[in-house]
Protein backbone atom coordinates (compact mmCIF):
# COMPACT_ATOMS: atom_id res chain seq x y z
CA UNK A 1 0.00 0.00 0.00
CA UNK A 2 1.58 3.49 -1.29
CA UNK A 3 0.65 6.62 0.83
CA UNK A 4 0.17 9.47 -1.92
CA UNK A 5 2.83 11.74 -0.61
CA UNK A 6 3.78 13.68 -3.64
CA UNK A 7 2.75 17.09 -3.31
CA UNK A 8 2.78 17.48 -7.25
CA UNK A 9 0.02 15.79 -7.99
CA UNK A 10 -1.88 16.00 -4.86
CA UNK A 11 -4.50 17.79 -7.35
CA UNK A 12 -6.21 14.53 -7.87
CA UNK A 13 -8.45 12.73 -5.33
CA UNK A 14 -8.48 8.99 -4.59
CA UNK A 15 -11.09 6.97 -5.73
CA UNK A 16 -12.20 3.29 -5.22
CA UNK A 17 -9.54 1.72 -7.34
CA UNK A 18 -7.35 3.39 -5.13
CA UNK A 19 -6.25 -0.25 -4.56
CA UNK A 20 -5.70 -2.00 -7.22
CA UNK A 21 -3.04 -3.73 -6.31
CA UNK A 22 -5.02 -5.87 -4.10
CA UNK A 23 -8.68 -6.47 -3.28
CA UNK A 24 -10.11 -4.29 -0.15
CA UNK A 25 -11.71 -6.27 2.86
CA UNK A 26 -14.79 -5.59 4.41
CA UNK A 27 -15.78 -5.76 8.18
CA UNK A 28 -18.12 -8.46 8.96
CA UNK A 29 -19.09 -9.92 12.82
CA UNK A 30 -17.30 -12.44 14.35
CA UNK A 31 -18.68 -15.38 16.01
CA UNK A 32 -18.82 -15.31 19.21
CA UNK A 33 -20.99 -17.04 22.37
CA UNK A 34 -21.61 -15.08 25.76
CA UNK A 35 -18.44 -14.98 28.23
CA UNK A 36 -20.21 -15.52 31.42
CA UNK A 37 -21.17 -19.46 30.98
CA UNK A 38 -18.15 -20.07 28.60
CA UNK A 39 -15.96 -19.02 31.62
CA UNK A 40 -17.47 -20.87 34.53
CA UNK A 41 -17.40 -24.01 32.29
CA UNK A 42 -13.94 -23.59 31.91
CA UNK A 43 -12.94 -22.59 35.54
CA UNK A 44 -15.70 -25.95 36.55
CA UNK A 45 -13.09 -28.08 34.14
CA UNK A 46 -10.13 -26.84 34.95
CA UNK A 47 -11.26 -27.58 38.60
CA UNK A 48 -12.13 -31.28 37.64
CA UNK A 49 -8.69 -31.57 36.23
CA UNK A 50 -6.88 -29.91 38.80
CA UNK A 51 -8.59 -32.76 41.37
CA UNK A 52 -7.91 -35.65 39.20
CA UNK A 53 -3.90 -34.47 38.86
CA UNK A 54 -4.19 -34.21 43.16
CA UNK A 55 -5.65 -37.50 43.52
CA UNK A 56 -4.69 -39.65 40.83
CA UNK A 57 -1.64 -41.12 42.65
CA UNK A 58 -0.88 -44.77 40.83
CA UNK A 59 -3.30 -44.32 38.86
CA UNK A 60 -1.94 -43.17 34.86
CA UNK A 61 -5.36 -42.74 33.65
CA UNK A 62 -6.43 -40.45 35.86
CA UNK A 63 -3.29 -38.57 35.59
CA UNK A 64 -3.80 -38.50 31.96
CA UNK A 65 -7.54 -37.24 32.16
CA UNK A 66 -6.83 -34.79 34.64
CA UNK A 67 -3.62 -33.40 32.28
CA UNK A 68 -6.20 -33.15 29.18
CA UNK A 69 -8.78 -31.42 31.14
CA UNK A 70 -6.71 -28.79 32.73
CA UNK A 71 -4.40 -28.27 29.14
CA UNK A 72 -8.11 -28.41 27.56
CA UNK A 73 -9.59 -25.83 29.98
CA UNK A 74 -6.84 -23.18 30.36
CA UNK A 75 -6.56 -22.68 26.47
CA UNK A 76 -10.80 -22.61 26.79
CA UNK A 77 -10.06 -19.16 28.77
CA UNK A 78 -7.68 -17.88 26.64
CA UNK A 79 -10.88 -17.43 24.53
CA UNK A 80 -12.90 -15.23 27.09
CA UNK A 81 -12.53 -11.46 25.99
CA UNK A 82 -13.57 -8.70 27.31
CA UNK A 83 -14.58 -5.29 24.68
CA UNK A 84 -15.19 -2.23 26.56
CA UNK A 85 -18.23 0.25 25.44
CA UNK A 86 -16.42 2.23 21.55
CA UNK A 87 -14.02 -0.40 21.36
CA UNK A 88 -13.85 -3.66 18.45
CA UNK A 89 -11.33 -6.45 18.32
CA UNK A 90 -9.90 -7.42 15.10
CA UNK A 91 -9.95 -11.60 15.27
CA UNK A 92 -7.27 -13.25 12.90
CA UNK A 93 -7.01 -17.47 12.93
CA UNK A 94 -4.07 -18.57 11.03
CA UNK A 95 -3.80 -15.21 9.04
CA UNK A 96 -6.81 -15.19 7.90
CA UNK A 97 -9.46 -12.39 8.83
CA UNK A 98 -12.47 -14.12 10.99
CA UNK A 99 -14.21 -11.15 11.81
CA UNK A 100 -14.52 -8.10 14.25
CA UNK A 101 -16.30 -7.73 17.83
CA UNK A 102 -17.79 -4.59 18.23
CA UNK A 103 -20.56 -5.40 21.12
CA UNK A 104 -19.14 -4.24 24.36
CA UNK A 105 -19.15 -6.95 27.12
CA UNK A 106 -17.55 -10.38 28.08
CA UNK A 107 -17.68 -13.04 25.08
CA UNK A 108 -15.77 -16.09 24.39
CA UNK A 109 -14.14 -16.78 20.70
CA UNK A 110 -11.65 -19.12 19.18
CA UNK A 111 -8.88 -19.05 21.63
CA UNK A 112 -6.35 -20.11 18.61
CA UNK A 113 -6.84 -16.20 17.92
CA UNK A 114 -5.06 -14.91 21.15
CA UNK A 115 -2.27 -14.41 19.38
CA UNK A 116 -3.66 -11.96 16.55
CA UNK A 117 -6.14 -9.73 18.36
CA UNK A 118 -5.98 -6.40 16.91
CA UNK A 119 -7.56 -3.34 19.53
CA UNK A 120 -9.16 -0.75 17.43
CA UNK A 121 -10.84 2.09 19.54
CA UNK A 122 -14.16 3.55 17.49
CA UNK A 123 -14.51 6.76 19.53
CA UNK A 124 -14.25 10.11 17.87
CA UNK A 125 -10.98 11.88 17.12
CA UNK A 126 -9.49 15.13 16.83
CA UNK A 127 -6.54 15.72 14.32
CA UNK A 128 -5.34 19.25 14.32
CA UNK A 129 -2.72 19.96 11.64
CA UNK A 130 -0.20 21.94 11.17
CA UNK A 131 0.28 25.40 9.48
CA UNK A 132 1.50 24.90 5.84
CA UNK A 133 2.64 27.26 3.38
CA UNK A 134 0.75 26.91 -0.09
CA UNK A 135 -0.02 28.81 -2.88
CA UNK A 136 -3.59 29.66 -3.73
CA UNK A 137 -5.24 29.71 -7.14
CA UNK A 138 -3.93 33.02 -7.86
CA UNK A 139 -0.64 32.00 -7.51
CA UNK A 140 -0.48 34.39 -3.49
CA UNK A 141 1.36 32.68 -1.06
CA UNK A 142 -1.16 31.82 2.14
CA UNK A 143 -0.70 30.11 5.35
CA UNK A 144 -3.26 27.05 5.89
CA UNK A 145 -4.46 24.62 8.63
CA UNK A 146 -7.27 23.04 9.55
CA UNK A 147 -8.71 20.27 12.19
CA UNK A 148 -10.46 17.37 11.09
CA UNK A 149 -12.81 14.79 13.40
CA UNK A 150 -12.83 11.37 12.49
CA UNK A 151 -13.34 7.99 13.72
CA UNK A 152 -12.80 4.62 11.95
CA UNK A 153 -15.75 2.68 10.49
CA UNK A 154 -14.39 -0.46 9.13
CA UNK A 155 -11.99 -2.01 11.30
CA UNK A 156 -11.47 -4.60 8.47
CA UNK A 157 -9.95 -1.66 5.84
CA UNK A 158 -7.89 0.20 8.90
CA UNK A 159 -6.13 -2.94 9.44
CA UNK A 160 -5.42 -4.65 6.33
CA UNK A 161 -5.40 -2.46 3.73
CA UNK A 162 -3.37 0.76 4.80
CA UNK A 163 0.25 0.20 7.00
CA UNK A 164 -0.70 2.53 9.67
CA UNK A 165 -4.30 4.25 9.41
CA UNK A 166 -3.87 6.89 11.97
CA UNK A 167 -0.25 8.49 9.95
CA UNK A 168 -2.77 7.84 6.86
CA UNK A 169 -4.82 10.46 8.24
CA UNK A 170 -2.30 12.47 8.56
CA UNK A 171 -0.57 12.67 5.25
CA UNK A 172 -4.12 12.39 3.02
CA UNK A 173 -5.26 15.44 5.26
CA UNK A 174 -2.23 17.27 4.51
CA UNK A 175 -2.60 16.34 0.78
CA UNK A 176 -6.09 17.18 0.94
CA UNK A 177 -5.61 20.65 3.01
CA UNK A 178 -2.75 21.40 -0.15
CA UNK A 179 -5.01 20.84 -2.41
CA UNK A 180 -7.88 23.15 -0.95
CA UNK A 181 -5.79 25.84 -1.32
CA UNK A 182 -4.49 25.43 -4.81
CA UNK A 183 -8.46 25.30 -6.37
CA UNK A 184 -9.48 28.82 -4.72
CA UNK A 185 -8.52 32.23 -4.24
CA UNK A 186 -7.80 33.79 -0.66
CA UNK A 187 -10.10 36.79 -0.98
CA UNK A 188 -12.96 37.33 -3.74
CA UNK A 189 -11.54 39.94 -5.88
CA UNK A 190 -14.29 38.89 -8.75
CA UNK A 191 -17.82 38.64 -7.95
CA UNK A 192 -19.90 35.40 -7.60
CA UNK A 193 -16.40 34.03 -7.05
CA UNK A 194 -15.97 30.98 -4.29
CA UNK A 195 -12.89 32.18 -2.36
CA UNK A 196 -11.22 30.91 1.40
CA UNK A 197 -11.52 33.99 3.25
CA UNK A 198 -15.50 34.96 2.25
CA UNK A 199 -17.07 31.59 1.65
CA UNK A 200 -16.16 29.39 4.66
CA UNK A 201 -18.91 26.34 4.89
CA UNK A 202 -18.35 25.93 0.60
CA UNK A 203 -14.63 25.35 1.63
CA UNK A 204 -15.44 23.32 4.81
CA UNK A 205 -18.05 21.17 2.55
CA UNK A 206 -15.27 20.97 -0.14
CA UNK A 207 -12.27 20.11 2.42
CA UNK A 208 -15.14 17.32 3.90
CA UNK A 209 -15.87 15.71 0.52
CA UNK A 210 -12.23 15.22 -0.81
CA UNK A 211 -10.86 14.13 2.39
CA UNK A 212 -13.52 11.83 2.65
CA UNK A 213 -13.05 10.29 -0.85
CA UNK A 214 -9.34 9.71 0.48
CA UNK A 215 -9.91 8.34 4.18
CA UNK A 216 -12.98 5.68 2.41
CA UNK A 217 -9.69 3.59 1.49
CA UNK A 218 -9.14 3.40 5.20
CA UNK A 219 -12.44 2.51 6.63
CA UNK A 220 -12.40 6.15 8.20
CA UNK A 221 -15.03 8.14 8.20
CA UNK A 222 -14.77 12.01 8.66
CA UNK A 223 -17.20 13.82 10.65
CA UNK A 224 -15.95 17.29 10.26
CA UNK A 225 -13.43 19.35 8.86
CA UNK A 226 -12.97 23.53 9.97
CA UNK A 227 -10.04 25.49 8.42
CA UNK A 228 -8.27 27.01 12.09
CA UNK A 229 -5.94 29.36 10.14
CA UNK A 230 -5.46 31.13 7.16
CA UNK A 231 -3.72 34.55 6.82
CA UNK A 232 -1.63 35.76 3.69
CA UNK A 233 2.42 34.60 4.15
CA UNK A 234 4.75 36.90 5.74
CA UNK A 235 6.23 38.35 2.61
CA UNK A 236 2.92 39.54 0.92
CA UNK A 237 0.77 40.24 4.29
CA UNK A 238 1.59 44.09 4.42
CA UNK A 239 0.96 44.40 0.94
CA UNK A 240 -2.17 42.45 1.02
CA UNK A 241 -3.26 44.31 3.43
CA UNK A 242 -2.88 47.76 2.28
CA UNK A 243 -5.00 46.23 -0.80
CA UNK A 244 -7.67 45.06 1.18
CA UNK A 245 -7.82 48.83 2.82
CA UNK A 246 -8.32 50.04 -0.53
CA UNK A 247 -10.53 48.02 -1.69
CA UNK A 248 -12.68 48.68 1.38
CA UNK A 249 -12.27 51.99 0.92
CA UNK A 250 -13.18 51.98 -2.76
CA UNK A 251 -16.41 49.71 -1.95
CA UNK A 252 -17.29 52.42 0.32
CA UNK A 253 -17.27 55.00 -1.67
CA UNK A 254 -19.42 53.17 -4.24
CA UNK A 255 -21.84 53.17 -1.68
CA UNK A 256 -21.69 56.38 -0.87
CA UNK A 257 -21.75 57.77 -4.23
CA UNK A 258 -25.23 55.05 -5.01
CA UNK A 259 -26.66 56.84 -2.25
CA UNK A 260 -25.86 60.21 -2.68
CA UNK A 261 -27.40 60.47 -6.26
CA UNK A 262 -30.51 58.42 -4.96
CA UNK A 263 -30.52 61.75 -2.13
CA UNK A 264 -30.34 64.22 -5.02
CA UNK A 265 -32.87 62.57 -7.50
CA UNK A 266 -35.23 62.63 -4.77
CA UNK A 267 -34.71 66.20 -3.54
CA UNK A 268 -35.45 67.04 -7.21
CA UNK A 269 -38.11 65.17 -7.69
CA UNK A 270 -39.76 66.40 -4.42
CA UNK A 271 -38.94 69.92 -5.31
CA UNK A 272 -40.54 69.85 -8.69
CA UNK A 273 -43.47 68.18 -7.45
CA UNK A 274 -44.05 70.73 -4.82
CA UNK A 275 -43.81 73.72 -7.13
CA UNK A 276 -41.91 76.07 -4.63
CA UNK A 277 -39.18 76.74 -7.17
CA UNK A 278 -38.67 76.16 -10.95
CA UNK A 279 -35.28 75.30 -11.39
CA UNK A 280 -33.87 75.61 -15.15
CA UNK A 281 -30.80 73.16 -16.23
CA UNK A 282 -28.56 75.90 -15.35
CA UNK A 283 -29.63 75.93 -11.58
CA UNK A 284 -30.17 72.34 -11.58
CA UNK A 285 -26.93 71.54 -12.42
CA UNK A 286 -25.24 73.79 -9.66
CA UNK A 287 -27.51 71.90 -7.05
CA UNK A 288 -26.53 68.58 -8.35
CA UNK A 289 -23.21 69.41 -7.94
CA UNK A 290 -23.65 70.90 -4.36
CA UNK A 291 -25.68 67.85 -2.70
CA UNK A 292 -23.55 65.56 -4.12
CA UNK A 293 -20.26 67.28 -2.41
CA UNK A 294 -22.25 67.50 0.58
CA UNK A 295 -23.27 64.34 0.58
CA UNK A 296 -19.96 62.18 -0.57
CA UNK A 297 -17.57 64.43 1.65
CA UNK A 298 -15.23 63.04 3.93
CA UNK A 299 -16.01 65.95 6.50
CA UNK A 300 -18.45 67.93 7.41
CA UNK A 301 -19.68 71.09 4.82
CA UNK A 302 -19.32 74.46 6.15
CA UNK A 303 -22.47 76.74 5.23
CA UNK A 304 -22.42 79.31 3.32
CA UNK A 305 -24.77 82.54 2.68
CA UNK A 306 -25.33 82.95 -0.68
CA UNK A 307 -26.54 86.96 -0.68
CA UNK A 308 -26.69 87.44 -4.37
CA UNK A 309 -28.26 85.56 -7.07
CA UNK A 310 -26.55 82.52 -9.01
CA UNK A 311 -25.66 84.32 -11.94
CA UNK A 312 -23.66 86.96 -10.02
């Protein structure tokens, strides 16, 4: 099994023939009979043999019965296993995969399998990665980590078909974080545009998806995924930044230009409807031109008395 570690072509995303070289196993229940009566049988017989050995004396077939019984009943309780509540035992006989036990409580299986009892815990984990420096789709260099929860589903797949399913996590959510980063921009600079900074659960459901498609190889299944940082690298972050000021800027004055000619259409509508002044281009022009420095300004407008007539 080959961990995709190349970050060259980390654009494409797993899929089921992921392995081809070999054919995937499935988790499937193992056979198994309630602890409790299996174990008292087996202390009951290894009690029987332990009195026959005592009082056998000159007596080889009693010696012999109580040998078999005791031999027979301590490899019984090597069978008696206990799985504790979010907790499944991978049970291999001779190599070969007999199934998983995933009921919490005491049970008794095929002792032969002592030897090749895999513990895989099914609780819910946290794996917070680190910061990595990647380029986005517009070629910036950004700053990028994120946390993923995830908890393993088929104990059959995190056991035999990846070498180590918890580093698998890591490297496929590093792959999958890297390749976030390369399909969008950092900030929206077009409109209707997906981008990291301004469209956060399209990312998250993105991020979820991919990494998904890559952990199904595993038998993992990923419950969340959250971006925890993303900032513009050191060497472009003060530029960056004084673009994002002016773009602010700009989209404020947009705004305040939209609404200052909304002002002015209405104070000239409202003062032709209310025939207290007939205004000719001339005059209309000059007030266009005043309300609309009063009304974009930066400061405050400082009156003035107008004592002669606009044409002096």
């Amino acid at each position: 099994m080959s961990v995709i570690s190349d970050k060259n072509e980390m654009s494409e995303t797993p899929d089921a023939g992921f392995l081809s070289s070999h054919q995937a196993h499935e988790q499937r229940p193992a056979r198994v009979i309630p602890g409790l009566p299996a174990l008292a049988i087996a202390i009951a017989v290894l009690a029987v043999g332990i009195v026959l050995l005592s009082s056998s004396g000159s007596s080889s077939a009693l010696l012999i019965v109580g040998i078999v019984l005791t031999v027979a009943a301590s490899v019984a309780l090597l069978g008696v296993v206990v799985v504790k509540p979010n907790e499944s035992r991978v049970l291999i006989l001779f190599g070969r995969y007999i199934g998983t036990m995933t009921e919490a409580g005491l049970w008794w299986v095929n002792p032969f399998t002592t030897f090749a009892r895999e513990t895989i815990s099914l609780r819910v984990r946290n794996f917070q990665g680190e910061r990595i420096k990647v380029n986005d789709s517009s070629g910036n260099p950004i700053e990028i980590a994120a946390v993923v929860v995830w908890r393993v589903t088929d104990t059959a797949k995190a056991v035999f078909d990846v070498e180590d399913f918890g580093q698998f996590v890591v490297v496929q959510s590093e792959a999958a974080v890297r390749h976030l980063a390369s399909e969008y921009p950092y900030d929206d600079y077009k409109e209707e545009s997906i981008s990291l900074r301004g469209h956060a659960d399209e990312v998250r459901g993105s991020l979820q998806a991919e990494l998904q498609a890559r952990l199904q190889t595993a038998g993992i299944e990923v419950l969340e995924t959250r971006l925890t940082h993303l900032a513009y690298a050191a060497e472009i972050a003060e530029v960056m930044l004084r673009r994002q000021q002016a773009e602010a800027i700009l989209a404020a004055r947009k705004t305040m230009v939209m609404g200052a000619v909304g002002l002015v259409q209405m104070a000239l509508a409202q003062l032709a409807d209310s025939d207290l002044i007939e205004l000719d281009p001339e005059r209309k022009a000059a007030m266009v031109s005043n309300l609309m420095v009063v009304l974009s300004g930066d400061h405050a407008p400082t009156p003035v008395i107008n004592t002669g007539s606009l044409y002096t």
